[in-house]
PDB file of N, CA and C in Angstrom:
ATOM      1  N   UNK A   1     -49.473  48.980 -10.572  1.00  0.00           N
ATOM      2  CA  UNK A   1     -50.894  49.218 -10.595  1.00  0.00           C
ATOM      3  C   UNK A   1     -51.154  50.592 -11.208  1.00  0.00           C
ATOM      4  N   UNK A   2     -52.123  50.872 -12.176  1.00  0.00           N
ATOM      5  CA  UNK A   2     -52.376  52.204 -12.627  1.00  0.00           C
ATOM      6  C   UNK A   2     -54.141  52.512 -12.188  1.00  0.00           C
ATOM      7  N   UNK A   3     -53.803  53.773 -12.220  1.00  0.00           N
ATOM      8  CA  UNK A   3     -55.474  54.110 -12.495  1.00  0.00           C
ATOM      9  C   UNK A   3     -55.510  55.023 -13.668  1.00  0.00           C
ATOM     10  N   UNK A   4     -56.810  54.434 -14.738  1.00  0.00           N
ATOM     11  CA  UNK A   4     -56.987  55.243 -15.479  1.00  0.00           C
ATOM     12  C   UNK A   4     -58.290  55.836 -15.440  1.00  0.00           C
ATOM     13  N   UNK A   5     -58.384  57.284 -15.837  1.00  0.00           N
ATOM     14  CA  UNK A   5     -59.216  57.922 -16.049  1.00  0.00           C
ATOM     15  C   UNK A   5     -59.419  58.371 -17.390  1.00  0.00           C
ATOM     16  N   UNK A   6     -60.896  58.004 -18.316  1.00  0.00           N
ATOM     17  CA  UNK A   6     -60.959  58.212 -19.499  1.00  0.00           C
ATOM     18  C   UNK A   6     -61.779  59.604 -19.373  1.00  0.00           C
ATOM     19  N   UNK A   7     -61.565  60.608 -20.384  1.00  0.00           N
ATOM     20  CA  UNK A   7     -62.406  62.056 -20.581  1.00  0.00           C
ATOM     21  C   UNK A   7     -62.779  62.500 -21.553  1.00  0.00           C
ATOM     22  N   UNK A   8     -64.349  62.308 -21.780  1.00  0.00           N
ATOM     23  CA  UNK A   8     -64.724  62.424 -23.568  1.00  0.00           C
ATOM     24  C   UNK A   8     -64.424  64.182 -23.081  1.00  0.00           C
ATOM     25  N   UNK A   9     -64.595  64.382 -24.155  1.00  0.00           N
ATOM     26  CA  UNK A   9     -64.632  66.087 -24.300  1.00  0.00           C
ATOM     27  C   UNK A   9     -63.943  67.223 -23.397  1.00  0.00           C
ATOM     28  N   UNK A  10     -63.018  66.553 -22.993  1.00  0.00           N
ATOM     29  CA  UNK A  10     -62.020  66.749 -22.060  1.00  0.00           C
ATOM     30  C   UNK A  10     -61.822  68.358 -22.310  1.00  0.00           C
ATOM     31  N   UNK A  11     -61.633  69.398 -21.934  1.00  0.00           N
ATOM     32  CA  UNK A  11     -61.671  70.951 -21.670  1.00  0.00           C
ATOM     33  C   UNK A  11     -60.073  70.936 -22.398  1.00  0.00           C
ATOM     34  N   UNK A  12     -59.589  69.566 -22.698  1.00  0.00           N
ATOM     35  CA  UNK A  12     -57.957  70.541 -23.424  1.00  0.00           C
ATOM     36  C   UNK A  12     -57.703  70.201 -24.446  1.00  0.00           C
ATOM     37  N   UNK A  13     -59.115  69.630 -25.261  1.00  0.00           N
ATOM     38  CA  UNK A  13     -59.103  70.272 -26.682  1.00  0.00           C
ATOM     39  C   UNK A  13     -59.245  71.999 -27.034  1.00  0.00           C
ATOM     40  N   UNK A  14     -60.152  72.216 -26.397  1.00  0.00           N
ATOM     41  CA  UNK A  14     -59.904  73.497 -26.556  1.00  0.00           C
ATOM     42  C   UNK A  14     -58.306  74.209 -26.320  1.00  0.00           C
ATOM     43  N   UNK A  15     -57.812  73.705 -25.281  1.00  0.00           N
ATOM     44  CA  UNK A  15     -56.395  74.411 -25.041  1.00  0.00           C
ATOM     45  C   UNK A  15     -55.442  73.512 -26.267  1.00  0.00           C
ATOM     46  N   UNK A  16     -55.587  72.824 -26.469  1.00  0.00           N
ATOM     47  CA  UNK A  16     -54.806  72.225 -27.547  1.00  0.00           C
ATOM     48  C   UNK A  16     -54.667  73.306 -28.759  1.00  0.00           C
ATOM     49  N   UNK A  17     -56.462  73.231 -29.160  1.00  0.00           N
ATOM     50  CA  UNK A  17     -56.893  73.940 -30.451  1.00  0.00           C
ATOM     51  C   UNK A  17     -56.059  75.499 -30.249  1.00  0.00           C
ATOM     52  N   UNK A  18     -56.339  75.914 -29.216  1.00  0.00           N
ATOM     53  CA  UNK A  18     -55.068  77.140 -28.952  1.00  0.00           C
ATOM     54  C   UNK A  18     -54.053  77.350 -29.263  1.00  0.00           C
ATOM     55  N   UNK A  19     -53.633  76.698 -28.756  1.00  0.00           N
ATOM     56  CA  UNK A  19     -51.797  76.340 -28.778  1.00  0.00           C
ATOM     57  C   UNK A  19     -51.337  75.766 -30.273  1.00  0.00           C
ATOM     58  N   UNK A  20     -52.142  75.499 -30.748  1.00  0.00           N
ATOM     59  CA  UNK A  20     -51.837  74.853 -32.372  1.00  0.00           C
ATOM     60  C   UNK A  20     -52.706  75.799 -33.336  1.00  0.00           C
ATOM     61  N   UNK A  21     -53.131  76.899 -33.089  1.00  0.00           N
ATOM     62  CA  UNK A  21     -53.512  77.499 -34.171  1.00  0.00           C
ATOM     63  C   UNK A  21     -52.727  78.600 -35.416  1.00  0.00           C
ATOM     64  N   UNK A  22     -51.708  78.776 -34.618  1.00  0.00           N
ATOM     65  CA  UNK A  22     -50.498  79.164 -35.489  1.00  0.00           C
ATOM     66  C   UNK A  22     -49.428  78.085 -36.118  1.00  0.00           C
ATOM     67  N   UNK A  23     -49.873  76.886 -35.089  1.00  0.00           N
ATOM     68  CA  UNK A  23     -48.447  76.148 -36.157  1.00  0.00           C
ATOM     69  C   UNK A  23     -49.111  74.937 -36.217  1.00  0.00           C
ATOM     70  N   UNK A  24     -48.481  73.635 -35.973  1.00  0.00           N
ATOM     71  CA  UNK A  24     -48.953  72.464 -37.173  1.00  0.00           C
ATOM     72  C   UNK A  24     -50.520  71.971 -35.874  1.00  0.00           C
ATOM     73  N   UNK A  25     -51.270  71.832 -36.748  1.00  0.00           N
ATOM     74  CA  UNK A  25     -52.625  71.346 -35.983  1.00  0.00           C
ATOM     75  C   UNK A  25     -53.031  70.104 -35.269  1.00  0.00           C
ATOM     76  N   UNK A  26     -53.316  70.129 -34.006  1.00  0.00           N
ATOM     77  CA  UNK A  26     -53.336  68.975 -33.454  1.00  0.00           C
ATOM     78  C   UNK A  26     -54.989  68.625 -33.740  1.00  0.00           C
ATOM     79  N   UNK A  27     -55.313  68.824 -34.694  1.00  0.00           N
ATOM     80  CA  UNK A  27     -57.128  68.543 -34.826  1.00  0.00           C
ATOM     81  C   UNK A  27     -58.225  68.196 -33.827  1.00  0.00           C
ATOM     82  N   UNK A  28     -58.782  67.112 -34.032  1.00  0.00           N
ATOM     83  CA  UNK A  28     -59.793  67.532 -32.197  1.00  0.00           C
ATOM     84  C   UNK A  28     -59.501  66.744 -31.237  1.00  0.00           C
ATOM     85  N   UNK A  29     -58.959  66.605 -30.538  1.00  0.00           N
ATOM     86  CA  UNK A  29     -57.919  65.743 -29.829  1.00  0.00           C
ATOM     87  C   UNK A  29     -59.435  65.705 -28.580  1.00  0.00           C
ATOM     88  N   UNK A  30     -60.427  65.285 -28.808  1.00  0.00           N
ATOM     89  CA  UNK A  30     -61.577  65.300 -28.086  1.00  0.00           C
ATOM     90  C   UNK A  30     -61.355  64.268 -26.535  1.00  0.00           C
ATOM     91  N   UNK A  31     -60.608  62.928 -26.614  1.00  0.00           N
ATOM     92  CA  UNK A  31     -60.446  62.053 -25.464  1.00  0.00           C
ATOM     93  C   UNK A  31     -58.923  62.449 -24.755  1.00  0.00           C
ATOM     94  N   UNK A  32     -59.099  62.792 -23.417  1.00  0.00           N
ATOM     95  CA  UNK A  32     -58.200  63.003 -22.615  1.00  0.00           C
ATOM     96  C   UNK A  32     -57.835  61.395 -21.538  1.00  0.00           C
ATOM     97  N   UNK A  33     -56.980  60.770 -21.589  1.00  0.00           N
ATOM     98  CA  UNK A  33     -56.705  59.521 -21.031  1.00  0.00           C
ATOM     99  C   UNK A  33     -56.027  59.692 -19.810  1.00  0.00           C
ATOM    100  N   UNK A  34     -56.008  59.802 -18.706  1.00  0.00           N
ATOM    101  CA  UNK A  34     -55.105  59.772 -17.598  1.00  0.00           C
ATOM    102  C   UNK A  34     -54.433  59.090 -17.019  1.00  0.00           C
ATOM    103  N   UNK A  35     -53.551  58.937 -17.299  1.00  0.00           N
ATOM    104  CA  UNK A  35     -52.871  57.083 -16.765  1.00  0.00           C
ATOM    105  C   UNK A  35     -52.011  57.225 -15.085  1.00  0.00           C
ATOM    106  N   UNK A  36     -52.494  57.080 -13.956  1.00  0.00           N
ATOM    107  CA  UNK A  36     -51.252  57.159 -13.124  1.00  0.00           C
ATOM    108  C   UNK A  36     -50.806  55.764 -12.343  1.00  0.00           C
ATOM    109  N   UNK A  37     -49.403  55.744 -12.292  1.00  0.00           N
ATOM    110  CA  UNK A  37     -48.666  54.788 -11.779  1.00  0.00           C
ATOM    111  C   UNK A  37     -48.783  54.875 -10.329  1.00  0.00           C
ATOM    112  N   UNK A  38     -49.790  54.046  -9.469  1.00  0.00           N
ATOM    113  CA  UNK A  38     -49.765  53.865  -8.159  1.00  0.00           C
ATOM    114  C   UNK A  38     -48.808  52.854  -7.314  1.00  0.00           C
ATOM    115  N   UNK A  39     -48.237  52.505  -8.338  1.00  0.00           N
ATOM    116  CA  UNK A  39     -46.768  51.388  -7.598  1.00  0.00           C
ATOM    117  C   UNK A  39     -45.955  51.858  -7.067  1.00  0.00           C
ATOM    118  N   UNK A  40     -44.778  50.515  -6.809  1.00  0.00           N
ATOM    119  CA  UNK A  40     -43.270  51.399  -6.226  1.00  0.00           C
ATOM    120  C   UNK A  40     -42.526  51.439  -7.713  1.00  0.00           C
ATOM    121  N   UNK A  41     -42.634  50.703  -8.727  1.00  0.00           N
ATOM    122  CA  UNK A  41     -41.791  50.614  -9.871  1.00  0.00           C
ATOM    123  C   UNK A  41     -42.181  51.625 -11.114  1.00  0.00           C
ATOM    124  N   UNK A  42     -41.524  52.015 -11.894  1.00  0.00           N
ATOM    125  CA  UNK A  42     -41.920  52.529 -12.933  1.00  0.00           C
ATOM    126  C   UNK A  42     -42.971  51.905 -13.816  1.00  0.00           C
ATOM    127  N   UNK A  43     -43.870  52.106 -15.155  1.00  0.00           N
ATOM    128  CA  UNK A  43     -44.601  51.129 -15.745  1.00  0.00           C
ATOM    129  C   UNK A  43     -44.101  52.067 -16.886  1.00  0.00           C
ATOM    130  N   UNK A  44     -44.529  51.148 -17.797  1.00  0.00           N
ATOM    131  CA  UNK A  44     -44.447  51.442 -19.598  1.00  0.00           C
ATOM    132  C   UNK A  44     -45.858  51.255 -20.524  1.00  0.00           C
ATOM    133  N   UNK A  45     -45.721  52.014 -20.731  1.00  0.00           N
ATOM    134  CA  UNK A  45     -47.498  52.207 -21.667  1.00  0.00           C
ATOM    135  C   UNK A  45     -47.459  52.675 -23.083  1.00  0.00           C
ATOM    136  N   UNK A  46     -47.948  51.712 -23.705  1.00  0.00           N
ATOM    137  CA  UNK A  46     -47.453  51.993 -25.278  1.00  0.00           C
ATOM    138  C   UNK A  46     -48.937  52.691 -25.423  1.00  0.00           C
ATOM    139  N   UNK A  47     -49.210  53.087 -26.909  1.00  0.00           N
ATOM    140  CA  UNK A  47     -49.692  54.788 -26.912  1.00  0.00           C
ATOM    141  C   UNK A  47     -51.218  53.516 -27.599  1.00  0.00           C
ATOM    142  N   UNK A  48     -52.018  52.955 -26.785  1.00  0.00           N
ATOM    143  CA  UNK A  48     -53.058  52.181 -27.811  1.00  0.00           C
ATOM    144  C   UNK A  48     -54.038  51.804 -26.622  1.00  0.00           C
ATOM    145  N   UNK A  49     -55.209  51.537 -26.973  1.00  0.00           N
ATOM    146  CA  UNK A  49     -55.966  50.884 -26.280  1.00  0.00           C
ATOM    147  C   UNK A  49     -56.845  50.187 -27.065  1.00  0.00           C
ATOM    148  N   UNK A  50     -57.727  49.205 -26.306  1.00  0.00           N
ATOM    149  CA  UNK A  50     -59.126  49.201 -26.733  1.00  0.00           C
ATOM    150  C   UNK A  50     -60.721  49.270 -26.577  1.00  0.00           C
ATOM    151  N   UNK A  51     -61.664  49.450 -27.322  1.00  0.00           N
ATOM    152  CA  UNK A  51     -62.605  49.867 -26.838  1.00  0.00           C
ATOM    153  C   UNK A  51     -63.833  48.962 -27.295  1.00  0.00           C
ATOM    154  N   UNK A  52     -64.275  48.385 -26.273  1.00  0.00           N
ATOM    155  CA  UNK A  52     -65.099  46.965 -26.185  1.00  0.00           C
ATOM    156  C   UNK A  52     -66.410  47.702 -26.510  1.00  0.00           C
ATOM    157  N   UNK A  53     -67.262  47.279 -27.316  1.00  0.00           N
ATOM    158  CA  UNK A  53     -68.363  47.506 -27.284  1.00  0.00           C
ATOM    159  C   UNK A  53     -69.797  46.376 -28.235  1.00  0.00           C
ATOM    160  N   UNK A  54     -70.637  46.249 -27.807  1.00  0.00           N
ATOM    161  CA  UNK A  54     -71.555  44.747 -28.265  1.00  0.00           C
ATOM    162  C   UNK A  54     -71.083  44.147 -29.610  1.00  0.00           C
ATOM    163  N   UNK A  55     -70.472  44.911 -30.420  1.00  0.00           N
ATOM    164  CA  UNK A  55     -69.909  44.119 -31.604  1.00  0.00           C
ATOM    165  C   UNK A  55     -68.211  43.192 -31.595  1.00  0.00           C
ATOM    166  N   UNK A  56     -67.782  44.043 -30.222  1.00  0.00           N
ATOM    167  CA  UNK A  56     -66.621  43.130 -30.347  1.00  0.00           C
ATOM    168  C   UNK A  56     -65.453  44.566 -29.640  1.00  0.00           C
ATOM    169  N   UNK A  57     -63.925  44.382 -30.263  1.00  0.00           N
ATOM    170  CA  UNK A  57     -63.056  44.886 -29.801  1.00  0.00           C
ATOM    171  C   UNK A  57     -62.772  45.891 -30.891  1.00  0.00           C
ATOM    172  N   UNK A  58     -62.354  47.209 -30.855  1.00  0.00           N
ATOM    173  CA  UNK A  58     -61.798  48.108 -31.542  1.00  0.00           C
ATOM    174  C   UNK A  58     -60.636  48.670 -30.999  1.00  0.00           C
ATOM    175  N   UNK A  59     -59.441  48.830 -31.614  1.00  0.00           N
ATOM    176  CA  UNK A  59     -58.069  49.620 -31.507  1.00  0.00           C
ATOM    177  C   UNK A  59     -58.187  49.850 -31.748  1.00  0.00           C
ATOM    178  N   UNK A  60     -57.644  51.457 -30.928  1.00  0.00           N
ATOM    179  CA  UNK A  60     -57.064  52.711 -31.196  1.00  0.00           C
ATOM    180  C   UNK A  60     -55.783  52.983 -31.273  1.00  0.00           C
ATOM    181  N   UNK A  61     -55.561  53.178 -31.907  1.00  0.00           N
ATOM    182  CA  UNK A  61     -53.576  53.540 -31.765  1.00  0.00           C
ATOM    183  C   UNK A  61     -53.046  54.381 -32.458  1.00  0.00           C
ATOM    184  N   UNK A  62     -53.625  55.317 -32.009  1.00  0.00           N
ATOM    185  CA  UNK A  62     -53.606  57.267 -33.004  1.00  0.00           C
ATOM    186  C   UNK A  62     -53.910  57.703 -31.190  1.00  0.00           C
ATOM    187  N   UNK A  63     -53.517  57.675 -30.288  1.00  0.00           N
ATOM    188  CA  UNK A  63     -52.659  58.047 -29.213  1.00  0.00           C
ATOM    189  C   UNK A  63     -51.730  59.148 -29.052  1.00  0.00           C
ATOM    190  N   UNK A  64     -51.327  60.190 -28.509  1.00  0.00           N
ATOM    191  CA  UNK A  64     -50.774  61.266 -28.262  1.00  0.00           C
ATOM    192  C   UNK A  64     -50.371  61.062 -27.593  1.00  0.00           C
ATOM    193  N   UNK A  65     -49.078  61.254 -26.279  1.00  0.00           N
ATOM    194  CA  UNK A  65     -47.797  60.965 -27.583  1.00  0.00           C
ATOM    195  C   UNK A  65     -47.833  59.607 -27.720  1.00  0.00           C
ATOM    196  N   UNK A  66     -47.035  59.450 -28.943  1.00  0.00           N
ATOM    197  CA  UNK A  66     -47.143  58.190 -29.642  1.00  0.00           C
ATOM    198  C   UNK A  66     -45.842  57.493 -28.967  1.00  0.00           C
ATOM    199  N   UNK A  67     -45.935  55.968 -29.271  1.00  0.00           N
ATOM    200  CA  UNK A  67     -44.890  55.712 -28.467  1.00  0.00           C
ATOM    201  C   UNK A  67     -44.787  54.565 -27.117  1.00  0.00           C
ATOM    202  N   UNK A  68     -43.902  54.246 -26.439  1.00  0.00           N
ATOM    203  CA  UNK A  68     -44.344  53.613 -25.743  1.00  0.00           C
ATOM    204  C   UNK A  68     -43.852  54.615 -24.199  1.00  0.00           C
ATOM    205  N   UNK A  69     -44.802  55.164 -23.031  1.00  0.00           N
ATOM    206  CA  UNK A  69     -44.522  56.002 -22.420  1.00  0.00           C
ATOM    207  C   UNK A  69     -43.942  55.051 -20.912  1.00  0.00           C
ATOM    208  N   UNK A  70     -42.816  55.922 -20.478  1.00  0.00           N
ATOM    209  CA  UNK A  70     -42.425  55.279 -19.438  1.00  0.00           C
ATOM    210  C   UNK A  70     -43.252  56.060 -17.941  1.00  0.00           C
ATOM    211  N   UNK A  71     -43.473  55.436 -17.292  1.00  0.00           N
ATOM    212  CA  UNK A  71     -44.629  56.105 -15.734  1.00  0.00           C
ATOM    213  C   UNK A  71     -43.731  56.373 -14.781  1.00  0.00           C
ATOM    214  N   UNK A  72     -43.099  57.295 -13.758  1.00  0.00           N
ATOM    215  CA  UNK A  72     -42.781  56.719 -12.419  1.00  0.00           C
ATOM    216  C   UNK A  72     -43.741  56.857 -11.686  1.00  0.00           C
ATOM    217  N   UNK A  73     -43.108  55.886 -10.550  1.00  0.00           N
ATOM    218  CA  UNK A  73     -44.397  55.770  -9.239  1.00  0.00           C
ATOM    219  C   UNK A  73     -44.994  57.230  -8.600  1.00  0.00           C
ATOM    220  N   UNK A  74     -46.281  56.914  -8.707  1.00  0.00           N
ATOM    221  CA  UNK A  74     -46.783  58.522  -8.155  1.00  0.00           C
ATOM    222  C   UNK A  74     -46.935  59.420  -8.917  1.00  0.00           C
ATOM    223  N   UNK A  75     -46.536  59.290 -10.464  1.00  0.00           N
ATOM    224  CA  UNK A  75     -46.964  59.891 -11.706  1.00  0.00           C
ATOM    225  C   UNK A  75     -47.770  59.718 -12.300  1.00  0.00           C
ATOM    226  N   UNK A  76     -48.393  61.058 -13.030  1.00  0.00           N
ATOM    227  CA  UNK A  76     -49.574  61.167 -13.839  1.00  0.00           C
ATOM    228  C   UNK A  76     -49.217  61.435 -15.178  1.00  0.00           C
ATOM    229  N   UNK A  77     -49.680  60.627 -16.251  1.00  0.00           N
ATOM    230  CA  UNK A  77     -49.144  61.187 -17.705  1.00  0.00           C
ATOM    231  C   UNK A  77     -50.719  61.028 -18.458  1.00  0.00           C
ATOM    232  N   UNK A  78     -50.803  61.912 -19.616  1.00  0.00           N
ATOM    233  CA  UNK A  78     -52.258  62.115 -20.288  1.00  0.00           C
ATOM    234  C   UNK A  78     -51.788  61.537 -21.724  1.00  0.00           C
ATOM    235  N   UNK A  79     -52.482  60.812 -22.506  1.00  0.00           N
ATOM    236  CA  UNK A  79     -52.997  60.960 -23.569  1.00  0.00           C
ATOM    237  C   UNK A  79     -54.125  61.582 -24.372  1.00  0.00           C
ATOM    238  N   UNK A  80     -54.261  61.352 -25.748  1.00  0.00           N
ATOM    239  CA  UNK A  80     -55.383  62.377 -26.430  1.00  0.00           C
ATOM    240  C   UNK A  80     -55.182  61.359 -27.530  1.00  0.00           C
ATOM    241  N   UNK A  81     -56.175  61.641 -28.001  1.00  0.00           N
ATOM    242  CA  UNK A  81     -56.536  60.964 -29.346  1.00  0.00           C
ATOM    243  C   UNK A  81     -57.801  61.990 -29.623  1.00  0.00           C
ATOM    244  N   UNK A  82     -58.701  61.832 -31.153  1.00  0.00           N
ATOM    245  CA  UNK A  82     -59.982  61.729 -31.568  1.00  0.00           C
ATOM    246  C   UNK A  82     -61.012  61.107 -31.675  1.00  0.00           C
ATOM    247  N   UNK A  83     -61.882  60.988 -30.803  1.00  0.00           N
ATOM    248  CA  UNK A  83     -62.756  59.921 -30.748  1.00  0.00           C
ATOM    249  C   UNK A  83     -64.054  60.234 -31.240  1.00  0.00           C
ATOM    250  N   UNK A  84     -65.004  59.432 -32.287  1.00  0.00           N
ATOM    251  CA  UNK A  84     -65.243  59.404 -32.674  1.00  0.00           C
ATOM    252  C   UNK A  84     -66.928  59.540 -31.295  1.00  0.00           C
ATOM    253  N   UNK A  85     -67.808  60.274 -31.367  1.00  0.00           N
ATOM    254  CA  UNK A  85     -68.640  60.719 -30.126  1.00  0.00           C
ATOM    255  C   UNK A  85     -69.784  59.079 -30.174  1.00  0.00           C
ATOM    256  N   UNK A  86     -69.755  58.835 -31.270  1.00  0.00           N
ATOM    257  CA  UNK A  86     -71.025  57.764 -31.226  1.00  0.00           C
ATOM    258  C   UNK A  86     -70.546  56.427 -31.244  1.00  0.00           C
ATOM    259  N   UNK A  87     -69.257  56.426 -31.405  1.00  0.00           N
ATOM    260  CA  UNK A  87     -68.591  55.132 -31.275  1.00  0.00           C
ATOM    261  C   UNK A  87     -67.804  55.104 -29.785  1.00  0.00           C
ATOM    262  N   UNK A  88     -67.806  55.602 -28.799  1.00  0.00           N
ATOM    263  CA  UNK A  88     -67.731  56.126 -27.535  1.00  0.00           C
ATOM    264  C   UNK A  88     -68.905  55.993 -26.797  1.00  0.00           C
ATOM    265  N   UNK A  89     -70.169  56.654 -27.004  1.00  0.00           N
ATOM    266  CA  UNK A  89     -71.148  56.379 -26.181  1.00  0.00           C
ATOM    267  C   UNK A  89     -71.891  54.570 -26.605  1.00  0.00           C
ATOM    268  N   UNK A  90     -71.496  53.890 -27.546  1.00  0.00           N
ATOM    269  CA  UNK A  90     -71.946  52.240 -27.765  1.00  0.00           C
ATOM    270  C   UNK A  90     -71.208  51.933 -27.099  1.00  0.00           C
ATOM    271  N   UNK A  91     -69.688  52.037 -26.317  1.00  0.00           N
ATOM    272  CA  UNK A  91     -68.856  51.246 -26.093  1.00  0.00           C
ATOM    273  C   UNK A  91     -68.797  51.258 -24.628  1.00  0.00           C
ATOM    274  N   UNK A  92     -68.879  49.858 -23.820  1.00  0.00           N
ATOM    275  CA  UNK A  92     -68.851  49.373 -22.524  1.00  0.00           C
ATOM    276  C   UNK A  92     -67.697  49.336 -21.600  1.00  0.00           C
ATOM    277  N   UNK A  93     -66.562  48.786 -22.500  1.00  0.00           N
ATOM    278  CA  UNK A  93     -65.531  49.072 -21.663  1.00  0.00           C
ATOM    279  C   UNK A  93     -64.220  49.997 -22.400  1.00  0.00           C
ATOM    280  N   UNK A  94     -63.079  50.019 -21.729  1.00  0.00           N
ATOM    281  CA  UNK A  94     -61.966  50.649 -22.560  1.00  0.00           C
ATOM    282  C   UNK A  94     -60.733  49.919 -21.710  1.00  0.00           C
ATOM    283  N   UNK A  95     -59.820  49.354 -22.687  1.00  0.00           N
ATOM    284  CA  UNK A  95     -58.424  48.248 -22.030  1.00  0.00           C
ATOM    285  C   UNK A  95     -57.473  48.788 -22.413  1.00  0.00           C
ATOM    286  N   UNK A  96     -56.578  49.303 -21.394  1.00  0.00           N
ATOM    287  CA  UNK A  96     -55.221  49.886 -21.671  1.00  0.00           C
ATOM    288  C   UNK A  96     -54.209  48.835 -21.232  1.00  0.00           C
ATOM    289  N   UNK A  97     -53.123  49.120 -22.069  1.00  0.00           N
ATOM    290  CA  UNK A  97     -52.187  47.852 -21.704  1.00  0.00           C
ATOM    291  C   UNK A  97     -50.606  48.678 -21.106  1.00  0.00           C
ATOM    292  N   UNK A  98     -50.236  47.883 -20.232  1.00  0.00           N
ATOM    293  CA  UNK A  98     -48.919  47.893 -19.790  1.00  0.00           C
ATOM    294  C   UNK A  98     -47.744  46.802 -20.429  1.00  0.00           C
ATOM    295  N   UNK A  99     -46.758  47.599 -20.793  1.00  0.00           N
ATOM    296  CA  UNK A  99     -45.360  46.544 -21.240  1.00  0.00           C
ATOM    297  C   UNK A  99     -45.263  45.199 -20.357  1.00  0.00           C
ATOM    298  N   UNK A 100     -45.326  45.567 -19.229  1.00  0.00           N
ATOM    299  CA  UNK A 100     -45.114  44.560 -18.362  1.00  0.00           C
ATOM    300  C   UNK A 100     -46.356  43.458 -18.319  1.00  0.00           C
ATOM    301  N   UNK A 101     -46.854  43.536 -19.636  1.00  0.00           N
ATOM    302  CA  UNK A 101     -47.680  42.391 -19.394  1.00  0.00           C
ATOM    303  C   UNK A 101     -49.639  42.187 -18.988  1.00  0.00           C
ATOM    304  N   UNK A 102     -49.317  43.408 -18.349  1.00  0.00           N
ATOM    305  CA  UNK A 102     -50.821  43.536 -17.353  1.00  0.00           C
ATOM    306  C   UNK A 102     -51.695  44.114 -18.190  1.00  0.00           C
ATOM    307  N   UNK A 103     -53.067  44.056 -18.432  1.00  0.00           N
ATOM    308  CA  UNK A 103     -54.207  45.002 -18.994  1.00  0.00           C
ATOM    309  C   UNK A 103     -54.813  45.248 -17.960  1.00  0.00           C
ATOM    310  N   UNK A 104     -55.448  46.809 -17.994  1.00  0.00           N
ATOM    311  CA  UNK A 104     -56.255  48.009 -17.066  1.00  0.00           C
ATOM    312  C   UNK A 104     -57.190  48.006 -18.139  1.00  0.00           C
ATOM    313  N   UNK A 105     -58.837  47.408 -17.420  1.00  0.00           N
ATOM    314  CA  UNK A 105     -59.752  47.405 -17.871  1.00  0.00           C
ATOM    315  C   UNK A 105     -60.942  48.345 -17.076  1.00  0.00           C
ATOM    316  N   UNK A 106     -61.624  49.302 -17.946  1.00  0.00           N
ATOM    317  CA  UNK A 106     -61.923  50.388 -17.210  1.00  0.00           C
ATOM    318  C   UNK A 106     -63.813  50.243 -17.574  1.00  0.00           C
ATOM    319  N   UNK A 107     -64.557  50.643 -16.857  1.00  0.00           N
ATOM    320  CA  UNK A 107     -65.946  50.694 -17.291  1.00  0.00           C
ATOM    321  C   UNK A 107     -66.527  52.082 -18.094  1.00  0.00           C
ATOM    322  N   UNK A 108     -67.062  52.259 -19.068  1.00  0.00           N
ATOM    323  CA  UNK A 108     -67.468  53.229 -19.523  1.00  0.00           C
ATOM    324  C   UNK A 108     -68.719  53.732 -19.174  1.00  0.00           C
ATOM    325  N   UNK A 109     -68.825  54.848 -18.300  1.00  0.00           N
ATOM    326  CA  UNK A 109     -70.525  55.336 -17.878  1.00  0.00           C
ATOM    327  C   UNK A 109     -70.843  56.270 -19.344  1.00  0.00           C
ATOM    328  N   UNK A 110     -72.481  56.459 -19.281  1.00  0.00           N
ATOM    329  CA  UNK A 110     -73.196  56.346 -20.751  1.00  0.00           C
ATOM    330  C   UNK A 110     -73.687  58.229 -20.448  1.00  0.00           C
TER     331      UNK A 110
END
């Protein structure tokens, strides 16, 4: 079981934009994703989601880190991406997927 927490404008772009201003640029890494594993087993989370909104389904899969991430139980791991601010506030839901099969479907408040 996971819980995710999605974060437009998440406070660590700015710390990103920090930390990358001397060397290679992580650009606006504006959505902070929180994924935690509330099980007894590990989970696997490949680096993509999608984001439902009245026209239909959109993937993302420009994800930070890239990859498919392994969870243990009782762990918290973040993603980042760039999200686009007006294609975020149209969109209703957001579906993250697990290896094992399962999709985490989350509601988007406006």
């Amino acid at each position: 079981m996971l819980k995710v927490r999605a974060i437009m404008n998440s406070p660590m772009e700015a710390i990103l934009a920090f930390r990358t201003c001397c060397g290679a640029a992580a650009f606006d890494q504006n959505l902070e994703i929180q994924v935690t594993n509330l099980g007894a087993l590990p989970i696997e989370v490949p680096s993509y989601f999608d984001l439902i909104d009245d026209l239909g389904s959109y993937r993302v899969d420009t994800l930070l880190p890239y990859g498919v991430q392994r969870i243990p139980p009782g762990e918290t791991i973040a993603f980042y991406c760039t999200m686009d601010e007006n294609r975020w506030k149209g969109a209703r839901q957001m579906v993250l997927y697990a290896c094992q099969g399962k999709k985490y479907t989350i509601d988007i408040s406006p």
